[in-house]
Protein backbone atom coordinates (compact mmCIF):
# COMPACT_ATOMS: atom_id res chain seq x y z
CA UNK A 1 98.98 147.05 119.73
CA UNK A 2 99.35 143.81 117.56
CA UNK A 3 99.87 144.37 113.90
CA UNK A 4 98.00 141.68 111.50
CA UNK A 5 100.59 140.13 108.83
CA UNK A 6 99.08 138.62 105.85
CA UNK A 7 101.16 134.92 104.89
CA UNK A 8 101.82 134.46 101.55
CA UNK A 9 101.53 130.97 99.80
CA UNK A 10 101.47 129.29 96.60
CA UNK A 11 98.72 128.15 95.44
CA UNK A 12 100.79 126.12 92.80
CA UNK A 13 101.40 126.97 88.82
CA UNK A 14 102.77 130.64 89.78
CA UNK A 15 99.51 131.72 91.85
CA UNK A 16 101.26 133.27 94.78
CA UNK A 17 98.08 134.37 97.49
CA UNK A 18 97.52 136.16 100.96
CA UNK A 19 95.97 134.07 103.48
CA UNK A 20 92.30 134.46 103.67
CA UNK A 21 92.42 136.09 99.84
CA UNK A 22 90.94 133.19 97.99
CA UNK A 23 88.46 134.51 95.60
CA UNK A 24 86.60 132.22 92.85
CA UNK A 25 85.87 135.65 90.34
CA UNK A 26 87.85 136.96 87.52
CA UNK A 27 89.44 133.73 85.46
CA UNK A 28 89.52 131.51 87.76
CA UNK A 29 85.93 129.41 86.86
CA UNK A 30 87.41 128.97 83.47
CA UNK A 31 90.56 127.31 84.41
CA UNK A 32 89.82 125.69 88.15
CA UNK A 33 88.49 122.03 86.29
CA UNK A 34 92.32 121.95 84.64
CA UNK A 35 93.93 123.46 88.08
CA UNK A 36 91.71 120.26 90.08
CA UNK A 37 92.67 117.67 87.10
CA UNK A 38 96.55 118.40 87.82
CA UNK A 39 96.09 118.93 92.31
CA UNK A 40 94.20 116.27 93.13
CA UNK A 41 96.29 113.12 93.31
CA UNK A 42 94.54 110.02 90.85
CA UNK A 43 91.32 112.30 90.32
CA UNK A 44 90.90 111.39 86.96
CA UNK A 45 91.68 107.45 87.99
CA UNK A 46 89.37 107.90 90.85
CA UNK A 47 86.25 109.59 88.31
CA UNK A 48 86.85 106.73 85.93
CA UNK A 49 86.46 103.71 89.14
CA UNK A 50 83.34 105.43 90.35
CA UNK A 51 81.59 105.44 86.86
CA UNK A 52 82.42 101.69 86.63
CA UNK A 53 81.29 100.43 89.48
CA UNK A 54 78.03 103.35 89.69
CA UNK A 55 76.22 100.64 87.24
CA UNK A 56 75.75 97.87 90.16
CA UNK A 57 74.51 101.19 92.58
CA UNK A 58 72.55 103.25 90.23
CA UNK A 59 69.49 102.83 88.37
CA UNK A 60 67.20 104.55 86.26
CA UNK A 61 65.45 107.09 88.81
CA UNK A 62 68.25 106.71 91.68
CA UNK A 63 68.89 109.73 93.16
CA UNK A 64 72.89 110.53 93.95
CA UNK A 65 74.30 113.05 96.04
CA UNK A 66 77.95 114.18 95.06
CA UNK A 67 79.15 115.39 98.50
CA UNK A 68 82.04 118.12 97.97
CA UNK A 69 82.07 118.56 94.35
CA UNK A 70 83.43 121.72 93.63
CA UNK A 71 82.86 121.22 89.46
CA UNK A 72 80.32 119.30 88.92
CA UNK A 73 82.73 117.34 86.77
CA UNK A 74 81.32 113.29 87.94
CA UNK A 75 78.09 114.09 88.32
CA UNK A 76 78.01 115.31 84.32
CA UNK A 77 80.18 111.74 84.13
CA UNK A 78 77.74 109.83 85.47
CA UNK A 79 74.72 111.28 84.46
């Protein structure tokens, strides 16, 4: 009979977590736009580039998709 171990990570600033225990409840909508801002190598750089150049691709009445947001955070930028 196999026994199932759990492996611990870090999630980074002091969130230690069990593999497969991700859960978006409790706090974690309030701060996950700050915990993003600081993980994600040039994301603000990379928001503030797209906005630029989005005024040769988007007009009044163009529809955009924002494929794997996870906040929501360009689309508010760009609308």
């Amino acid at each position: 009979m196999s026994k199932h171990v759990l492996k611990t990570g870090s999630a980074g600033e002091n969130i230690n977590v069990a593999e497969a225990s991700w859960s978006f409840g409790g706090d974690v909508p309030k701060k996950f736009s700050e915990h993003v801002k600081r993980s994600v190598p040039y994301y603000e750089d990379g928001h503030q580039l797209i906005c630029k150049i989005s005024d040769f691709f988007i007009r009044k009445g163009s529809i955009c998709y924002d494929l794997g947001v996870s906040t929501g955070n360009l689309t508010r930028k760009l609308a």
